[in-house]
N, C-alpha and C. Protein backbone atom coordinates (compact mmCIF):
# COMPACT_ATOMS: atom_id res chain seq x y z
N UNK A 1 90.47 131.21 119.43
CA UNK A 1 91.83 130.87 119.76
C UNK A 1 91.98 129.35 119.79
N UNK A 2 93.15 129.21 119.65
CA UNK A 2 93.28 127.30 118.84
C UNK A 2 93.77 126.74 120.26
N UNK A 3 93.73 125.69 121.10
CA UNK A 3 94.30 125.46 122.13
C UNK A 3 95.68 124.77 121.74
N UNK A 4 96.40 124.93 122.68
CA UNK A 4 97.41 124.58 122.62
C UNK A 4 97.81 123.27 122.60
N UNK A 5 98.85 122.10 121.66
CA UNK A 5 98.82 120.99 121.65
C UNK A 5 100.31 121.03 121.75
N UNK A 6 100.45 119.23 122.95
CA UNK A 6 101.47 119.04 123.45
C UNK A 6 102.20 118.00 122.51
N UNK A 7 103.22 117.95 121.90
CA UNK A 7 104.27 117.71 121.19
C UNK A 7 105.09 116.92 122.17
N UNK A 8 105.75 115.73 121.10
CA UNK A 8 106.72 115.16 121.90
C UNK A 8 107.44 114.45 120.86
N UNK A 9 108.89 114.13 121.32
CA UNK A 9 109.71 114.16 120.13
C UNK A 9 110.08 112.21 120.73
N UNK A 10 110.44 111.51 119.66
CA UNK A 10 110.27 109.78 119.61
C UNK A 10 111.45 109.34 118.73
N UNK A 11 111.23 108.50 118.99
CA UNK A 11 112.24 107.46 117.91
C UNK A 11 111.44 106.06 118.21
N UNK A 12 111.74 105.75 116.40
CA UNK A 12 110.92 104.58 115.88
C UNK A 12 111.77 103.86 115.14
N UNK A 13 112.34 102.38 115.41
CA UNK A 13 113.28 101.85 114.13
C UNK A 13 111.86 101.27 113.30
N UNK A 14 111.84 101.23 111.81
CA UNK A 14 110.54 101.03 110.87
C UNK A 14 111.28 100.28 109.80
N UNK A 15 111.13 99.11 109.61
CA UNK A 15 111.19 97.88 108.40
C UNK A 15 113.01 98.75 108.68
N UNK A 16 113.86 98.44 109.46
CA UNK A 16 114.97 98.08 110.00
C UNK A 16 116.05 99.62 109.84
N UNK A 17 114.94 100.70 109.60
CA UNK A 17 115.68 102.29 109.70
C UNK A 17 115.20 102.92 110.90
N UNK A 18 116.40 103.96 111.95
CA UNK A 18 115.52 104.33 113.04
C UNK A 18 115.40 105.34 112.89
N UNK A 19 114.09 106.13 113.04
CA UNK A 19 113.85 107.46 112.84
C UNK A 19 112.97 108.37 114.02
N UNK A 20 113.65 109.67 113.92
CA UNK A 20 113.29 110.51 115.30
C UNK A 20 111.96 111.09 114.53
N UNK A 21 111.25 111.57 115.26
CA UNK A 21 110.01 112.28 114.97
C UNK A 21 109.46 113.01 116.21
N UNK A 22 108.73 114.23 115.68
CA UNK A 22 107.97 115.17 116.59
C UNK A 22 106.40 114.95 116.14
N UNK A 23 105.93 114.50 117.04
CA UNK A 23 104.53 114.39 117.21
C UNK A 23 103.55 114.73 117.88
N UNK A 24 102.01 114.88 117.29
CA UNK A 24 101.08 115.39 118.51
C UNK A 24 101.16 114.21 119.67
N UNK A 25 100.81 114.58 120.68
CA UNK A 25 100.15 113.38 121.52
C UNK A 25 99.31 113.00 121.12
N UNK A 26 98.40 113.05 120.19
CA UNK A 26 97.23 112.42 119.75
C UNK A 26 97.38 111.41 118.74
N UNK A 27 98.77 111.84 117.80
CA UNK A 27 98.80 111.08 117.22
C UNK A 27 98.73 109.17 117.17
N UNK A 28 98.32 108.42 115.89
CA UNK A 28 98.03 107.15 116.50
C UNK A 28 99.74 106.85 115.13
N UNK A 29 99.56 105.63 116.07
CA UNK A 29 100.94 105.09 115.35
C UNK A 29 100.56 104.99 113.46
N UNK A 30 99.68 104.62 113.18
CA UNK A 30 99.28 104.08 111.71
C UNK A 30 99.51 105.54 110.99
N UNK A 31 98.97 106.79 111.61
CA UNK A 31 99.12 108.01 111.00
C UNK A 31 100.52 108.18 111.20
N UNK A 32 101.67 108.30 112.10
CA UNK A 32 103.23 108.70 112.31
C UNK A 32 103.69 107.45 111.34
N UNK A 33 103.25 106.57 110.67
CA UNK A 33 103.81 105.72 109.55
C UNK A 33 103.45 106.48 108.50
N UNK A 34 102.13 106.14 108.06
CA UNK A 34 102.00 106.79 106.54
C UNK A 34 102.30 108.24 106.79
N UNK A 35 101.61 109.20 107.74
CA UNK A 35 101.92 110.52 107.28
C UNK A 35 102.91 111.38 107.12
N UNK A 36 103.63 110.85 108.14
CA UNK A 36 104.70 111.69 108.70
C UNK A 36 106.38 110.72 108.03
N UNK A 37 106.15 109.29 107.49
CA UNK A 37 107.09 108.71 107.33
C UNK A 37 107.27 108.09 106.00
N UNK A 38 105.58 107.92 105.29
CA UNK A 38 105.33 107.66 104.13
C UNK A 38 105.51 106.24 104.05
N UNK A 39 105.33 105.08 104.83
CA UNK A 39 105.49 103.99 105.22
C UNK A 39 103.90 103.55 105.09
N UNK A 40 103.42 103.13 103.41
CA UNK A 40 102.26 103.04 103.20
C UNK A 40 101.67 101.29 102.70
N UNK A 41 102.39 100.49 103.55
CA UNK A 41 102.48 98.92 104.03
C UNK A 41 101.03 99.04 104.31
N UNK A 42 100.67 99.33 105.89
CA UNK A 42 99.70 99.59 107.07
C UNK A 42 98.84 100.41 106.31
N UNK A 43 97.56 99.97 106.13
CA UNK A 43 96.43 100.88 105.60
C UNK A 43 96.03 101.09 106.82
N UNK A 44 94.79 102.28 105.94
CA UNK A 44 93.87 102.72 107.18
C UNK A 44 92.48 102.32 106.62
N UNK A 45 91.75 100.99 107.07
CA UNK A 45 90.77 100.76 106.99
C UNK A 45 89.47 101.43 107.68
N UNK A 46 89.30 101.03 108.97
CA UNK A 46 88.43 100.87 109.66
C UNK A 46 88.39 102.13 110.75
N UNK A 47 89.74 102.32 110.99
CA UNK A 47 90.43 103.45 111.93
C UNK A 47 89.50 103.24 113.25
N UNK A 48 88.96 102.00 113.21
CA UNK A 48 88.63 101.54 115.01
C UNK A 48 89.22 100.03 114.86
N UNK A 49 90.43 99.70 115.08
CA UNK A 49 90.82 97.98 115.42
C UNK A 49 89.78 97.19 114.76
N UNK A 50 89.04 97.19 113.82
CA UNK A 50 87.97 96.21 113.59
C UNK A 50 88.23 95.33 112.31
N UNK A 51 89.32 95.80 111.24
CA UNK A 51 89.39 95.42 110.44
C UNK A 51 91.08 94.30 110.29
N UNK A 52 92.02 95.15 110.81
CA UNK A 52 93.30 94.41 110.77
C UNK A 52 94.26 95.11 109.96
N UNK A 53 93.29 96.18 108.64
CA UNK A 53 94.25 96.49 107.30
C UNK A 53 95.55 97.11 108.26
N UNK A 54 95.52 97.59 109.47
CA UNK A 54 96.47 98.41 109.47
C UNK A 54 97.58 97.35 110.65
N UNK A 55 97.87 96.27 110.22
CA UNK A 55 98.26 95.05 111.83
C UNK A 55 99.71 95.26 111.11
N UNK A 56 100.54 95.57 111.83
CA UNK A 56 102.32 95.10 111.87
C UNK A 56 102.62 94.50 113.26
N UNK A 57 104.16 93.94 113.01
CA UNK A 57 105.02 93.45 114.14
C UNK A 57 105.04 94.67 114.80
N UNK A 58 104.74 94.69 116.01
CA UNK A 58 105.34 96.02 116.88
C UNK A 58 106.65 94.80 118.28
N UNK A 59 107.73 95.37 118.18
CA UNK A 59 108.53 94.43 118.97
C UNK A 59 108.34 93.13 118.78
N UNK A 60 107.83 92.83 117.99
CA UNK A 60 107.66 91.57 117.86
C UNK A 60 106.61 90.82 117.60
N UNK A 61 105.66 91.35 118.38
CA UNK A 61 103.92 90.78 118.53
C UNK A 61 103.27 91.70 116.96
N UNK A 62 102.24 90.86 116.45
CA UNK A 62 101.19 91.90 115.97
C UNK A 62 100.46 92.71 116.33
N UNK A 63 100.24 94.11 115.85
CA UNK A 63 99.70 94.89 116.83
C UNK A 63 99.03 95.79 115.85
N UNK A 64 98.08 95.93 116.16
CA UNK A 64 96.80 97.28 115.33
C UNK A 64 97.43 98.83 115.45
N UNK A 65 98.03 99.37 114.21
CA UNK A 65 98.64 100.79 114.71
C UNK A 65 97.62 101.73 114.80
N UNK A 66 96.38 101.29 114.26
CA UNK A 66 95.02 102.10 114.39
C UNK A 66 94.87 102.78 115.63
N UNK A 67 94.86 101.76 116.89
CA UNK A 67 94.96 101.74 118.42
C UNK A 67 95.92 102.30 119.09
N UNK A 68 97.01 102.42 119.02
CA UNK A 68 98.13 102.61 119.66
C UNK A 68 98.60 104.08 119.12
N UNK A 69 98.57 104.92 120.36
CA UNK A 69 99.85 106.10 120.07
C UNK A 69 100.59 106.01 120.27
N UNK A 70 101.80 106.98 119.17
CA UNK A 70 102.80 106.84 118.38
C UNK A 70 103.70 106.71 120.06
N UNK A 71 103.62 108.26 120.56
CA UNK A 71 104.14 108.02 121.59
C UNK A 71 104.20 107.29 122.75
N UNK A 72 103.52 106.61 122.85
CA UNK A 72 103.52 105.05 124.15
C UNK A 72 104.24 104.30 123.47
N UNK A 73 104.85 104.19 121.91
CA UNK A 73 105.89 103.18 121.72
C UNK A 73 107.31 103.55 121.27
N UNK A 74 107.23 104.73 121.84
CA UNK A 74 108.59 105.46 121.62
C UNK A 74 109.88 103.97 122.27
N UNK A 75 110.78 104.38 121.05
CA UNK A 75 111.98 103.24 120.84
C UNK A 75 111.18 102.02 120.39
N UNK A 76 110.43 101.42 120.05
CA UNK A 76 109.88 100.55 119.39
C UNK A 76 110.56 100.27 117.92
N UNK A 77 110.44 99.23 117.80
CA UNK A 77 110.53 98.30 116.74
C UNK A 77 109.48 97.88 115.91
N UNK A 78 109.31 98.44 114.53
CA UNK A 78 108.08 98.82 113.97
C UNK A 78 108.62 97.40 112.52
N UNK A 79 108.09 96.79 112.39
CA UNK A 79 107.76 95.75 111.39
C UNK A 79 106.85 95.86 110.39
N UNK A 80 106.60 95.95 109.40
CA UNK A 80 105.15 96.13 108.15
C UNK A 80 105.62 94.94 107.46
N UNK A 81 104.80 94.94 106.36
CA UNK A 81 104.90 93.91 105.37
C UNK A 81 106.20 94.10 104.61
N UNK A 82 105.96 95.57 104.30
CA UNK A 82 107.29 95.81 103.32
C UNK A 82 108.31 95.46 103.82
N UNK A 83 109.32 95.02 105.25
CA UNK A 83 110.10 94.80 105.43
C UNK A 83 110.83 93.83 106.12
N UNK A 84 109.41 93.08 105.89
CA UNK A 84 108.79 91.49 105.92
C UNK A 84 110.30 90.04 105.77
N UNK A 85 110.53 90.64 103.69
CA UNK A 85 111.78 90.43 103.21
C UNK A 85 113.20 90.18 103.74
N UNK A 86 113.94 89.69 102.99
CA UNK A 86 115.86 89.47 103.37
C UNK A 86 116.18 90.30 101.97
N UNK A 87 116.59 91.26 102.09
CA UNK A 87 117.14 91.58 101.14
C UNK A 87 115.81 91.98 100.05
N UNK A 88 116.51 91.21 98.61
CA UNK A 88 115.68 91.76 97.92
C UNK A 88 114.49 90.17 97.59
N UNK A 89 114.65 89.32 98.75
CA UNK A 89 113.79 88.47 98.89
C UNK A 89 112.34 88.20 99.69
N UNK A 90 111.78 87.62 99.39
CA UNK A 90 110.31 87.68 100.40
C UNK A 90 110.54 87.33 101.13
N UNK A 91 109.58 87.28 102.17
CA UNK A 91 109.21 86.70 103.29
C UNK A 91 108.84 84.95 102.88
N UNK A 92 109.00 84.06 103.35
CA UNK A 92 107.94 82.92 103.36
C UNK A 92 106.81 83.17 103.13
N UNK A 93 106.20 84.08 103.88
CA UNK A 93 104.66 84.27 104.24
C UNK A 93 104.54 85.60 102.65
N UNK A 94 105.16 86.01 102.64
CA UNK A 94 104.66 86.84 101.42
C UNK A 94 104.78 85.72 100.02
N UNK A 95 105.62 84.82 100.02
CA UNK A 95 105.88 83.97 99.11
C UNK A 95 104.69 83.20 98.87
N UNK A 96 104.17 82.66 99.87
CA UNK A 96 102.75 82.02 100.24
C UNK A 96 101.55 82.60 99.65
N UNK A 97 101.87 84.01 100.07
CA UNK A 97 100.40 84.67 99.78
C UNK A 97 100.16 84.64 98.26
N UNK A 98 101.70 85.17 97.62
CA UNK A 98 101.49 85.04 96.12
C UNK A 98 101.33 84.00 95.44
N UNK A 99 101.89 82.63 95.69
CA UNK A 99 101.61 81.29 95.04
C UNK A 99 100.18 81.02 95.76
N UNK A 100 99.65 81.21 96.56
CA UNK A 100 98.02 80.68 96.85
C UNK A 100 97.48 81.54 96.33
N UNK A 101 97.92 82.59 95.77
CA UNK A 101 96.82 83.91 95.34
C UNK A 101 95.72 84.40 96.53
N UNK A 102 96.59 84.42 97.65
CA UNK A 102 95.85 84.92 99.00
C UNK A 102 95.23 86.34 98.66
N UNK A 103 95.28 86.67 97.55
CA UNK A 103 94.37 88.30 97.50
C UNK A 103 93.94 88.10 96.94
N UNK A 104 92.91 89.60 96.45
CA UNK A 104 92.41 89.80 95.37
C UNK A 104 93.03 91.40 95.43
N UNK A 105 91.91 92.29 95.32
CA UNK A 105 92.18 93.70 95.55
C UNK A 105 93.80 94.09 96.07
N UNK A 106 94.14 93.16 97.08
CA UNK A 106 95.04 93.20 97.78
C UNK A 106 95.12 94.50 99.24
N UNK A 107 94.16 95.64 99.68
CA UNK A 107 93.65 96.14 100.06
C UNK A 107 94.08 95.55 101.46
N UNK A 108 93.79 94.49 102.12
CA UNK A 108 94.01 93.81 103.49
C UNK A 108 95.46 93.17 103.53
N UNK A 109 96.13 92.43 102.43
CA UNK A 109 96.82 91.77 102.28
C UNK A 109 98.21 92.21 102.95
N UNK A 110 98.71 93.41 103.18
CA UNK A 110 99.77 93.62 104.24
C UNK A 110 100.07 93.28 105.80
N UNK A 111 98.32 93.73 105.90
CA UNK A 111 97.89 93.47 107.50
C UNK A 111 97.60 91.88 107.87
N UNK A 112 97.33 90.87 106.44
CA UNK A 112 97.02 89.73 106.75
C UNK A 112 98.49 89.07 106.93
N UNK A 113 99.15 89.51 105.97
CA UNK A 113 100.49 88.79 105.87
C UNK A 113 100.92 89.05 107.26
N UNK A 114 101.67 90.39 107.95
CA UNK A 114 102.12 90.53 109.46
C UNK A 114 101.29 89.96 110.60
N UNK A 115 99.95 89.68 110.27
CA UNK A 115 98.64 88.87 111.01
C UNK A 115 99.42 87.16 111.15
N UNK A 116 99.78 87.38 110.18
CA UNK A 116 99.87 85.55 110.16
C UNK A 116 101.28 85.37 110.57
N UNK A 117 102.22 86.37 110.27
CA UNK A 117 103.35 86.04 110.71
C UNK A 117 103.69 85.89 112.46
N UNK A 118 103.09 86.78 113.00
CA UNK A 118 103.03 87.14 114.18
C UNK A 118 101.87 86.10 115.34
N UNK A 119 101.10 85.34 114.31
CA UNK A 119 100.05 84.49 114.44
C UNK A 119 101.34 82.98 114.73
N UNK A 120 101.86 83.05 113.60
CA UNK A 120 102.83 81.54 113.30
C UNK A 120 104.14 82.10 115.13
N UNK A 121 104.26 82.88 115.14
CA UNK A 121 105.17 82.93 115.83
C UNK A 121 104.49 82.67 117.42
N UNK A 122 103.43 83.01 117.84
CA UNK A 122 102.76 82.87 118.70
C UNK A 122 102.09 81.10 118.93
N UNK A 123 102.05 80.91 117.81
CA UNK A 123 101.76 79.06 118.02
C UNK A 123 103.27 78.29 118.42
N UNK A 124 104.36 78.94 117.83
CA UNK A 124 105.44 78.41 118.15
C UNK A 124 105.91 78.77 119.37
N UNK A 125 105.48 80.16 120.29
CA UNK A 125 105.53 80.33 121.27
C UNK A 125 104.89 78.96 121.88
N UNK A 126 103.81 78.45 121.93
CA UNK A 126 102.30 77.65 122.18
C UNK A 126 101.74 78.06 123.13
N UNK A 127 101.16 79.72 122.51
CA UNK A 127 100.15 80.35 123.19
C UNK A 127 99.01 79.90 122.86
N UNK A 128 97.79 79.55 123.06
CA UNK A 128 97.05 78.89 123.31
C UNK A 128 95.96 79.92 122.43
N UNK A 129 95.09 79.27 121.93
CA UNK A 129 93.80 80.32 121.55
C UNK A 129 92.41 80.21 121.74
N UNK A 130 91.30 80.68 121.55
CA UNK A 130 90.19 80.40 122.00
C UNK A 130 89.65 78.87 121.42
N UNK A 131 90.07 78.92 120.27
CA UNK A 131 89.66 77.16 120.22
C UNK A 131 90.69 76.29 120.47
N UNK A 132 91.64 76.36 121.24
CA UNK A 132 92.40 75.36 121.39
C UNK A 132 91.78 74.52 122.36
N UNK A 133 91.85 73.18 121.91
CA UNK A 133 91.54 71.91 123.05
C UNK A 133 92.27 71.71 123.98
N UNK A 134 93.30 71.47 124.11
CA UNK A 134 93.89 70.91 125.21
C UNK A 134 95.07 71.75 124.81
N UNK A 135 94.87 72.71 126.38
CA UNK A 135 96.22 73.28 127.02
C UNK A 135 97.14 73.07 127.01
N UNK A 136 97.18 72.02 127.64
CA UNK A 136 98.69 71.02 127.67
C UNK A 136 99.50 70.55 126.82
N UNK A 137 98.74 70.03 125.61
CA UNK A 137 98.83 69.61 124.63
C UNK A 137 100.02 70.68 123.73
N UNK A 138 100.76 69.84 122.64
CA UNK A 138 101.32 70.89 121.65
C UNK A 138 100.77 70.99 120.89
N UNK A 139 100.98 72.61 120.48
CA UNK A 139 100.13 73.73 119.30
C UNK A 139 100.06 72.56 118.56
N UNK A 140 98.68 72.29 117.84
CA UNK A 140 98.25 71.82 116.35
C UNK A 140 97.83 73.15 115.77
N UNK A 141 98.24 73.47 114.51
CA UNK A 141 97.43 74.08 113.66
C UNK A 141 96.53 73.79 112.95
N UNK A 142 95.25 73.65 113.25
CA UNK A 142 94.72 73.11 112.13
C UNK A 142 93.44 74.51 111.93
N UNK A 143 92.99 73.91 110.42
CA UNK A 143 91.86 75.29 109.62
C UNK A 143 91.56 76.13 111.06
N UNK A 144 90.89 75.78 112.20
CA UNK A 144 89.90 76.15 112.84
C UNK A 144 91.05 77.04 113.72
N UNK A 145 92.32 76.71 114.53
CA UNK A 145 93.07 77.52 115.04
C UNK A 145 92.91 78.61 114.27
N UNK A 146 93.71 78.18 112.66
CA UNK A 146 94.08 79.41 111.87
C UNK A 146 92.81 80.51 111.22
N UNK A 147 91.83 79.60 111.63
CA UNK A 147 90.64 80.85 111.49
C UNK A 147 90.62 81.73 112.30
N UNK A 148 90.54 81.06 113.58
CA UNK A 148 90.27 81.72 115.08
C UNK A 148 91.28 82.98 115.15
N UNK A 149 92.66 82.61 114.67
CA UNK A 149 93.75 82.98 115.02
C UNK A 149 93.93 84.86 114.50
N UNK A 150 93.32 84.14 112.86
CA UNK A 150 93.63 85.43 112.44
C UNK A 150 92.21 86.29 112.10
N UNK A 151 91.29 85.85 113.02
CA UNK A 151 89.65 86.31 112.74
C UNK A 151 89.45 88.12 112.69
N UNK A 152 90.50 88.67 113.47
CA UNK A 152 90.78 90.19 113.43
C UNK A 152 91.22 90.89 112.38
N UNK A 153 91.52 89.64 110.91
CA UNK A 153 92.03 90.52 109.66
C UNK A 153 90.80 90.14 108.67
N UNK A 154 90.10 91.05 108.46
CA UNK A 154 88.89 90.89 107.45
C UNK A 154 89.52 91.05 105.45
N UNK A 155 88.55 90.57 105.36
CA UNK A 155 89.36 90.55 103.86
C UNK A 155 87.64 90.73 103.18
N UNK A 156 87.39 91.99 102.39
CA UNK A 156 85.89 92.24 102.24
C UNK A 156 85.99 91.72 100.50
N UNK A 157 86.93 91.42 99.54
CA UNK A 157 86.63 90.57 98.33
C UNK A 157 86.78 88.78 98.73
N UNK A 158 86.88 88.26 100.23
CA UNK A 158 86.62 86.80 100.93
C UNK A 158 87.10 86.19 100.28
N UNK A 159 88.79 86.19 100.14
CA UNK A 159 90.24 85.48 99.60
C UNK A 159 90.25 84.29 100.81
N UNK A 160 89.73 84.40 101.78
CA UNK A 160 89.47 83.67 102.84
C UNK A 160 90.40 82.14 102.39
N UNK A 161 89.41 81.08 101.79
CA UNK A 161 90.23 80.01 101.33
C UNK A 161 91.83 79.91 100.83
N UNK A 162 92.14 80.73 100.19
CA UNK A 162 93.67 81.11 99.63
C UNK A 162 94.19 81.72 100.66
N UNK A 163 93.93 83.02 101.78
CA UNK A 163 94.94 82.85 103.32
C UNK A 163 94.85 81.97 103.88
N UNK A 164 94.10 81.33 103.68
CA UNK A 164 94.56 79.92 104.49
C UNK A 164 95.57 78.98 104.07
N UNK A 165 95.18 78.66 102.89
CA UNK A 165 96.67 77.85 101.82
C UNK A 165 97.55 78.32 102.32
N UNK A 166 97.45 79.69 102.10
CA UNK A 166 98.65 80.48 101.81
C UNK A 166 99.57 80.21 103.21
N UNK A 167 98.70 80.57 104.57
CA UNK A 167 99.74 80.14 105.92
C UNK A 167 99.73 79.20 106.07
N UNK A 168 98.97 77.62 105.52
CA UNK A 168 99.05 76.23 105.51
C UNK A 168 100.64 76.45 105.10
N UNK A 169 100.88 76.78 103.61
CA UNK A 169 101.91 76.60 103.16
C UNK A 169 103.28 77.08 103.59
N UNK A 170 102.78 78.47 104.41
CA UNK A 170 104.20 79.14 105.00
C UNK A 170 104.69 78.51 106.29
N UNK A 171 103.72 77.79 107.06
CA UNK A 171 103.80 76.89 108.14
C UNK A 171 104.05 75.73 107.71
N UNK A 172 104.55 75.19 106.84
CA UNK A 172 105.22 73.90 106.54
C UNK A 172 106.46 73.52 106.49
């Protein structure tokens, strides 16, 4: 006999549409995107937080949908790469990625792009990061922040040098 699983019904606005959904409780947010919504921005790399492929804006912040169930962010505000854009225009940061040739495979490149966006917005907050020098001080970006910053998005063909251009350039 199959045990019984508890269901719960959500709403998600996703790259700026809001949509109701019935879900397991188990479900993790990255699966109620691609599976259930077909919202295939957010990969599933690592499916333990280790890699980044799967990082969007959640309300605002970047956030690993790998980690997070669907239902703890019921009414949330779901951000991906794909809806990154104005219209039928890029993002800055997607603009970046393509003139530095921040990929290769392109495989990470959704999760790096919302990584960095959510990265740039947090220096402009001037949240502080593990290598920052002086507290007090205003955010500098420099290589070593933006390493530190976005060290949670792995990139396994090591485009490494070109995400960096690439948010040098979208941060300018």
């Amino acid at each position: 006999m199959e045990p019984a699983r508890s269901h719960t019904e959500i709403s998600l606005e996703v790259d700026g549409v809001r949509h109701t959904l019935r879900l397991d409780n188990r479900t993790t947010l990255l699966d109620a995107l691609r599976e259930k919504l077909g919202v295939t921005a957010p990969k599933k790399g690592c499916d333990h937080g280790q890699c980044g492929s799967c990082t969007v804006l959640l309300d605002g912040r970047r956030a690993l949908t790998c980690l997070t169930f669907a239902v703890a962010r019921d009414g949330a505000t779901v951000v991906t790469a794909a809806g990154l854009g104005d219209g039928g225009e890029l993002h800055r940061m997607q603009r970046a990625f393509v003139e530095q040739d921040g990929f290769q495979c392109g495989y990470c490149t959704p999760g790096q792009v919302c990584s960095a966006v959510g990265m740039l917005d947090e220096v402009a907050a001037g949240q502080p990061s593990f290598v920052t020098e002086d507290l007090d001080a205003e955010q500098v970006l420099t290589d070593a922040e933006i390493r530190e910053r976005m060290s949670g998005n792995l990139c396994r063909c090591a485009a490494y040098p070109n995400i960096l251009a690439a948010i040098r350039q979208a941060s300018a």
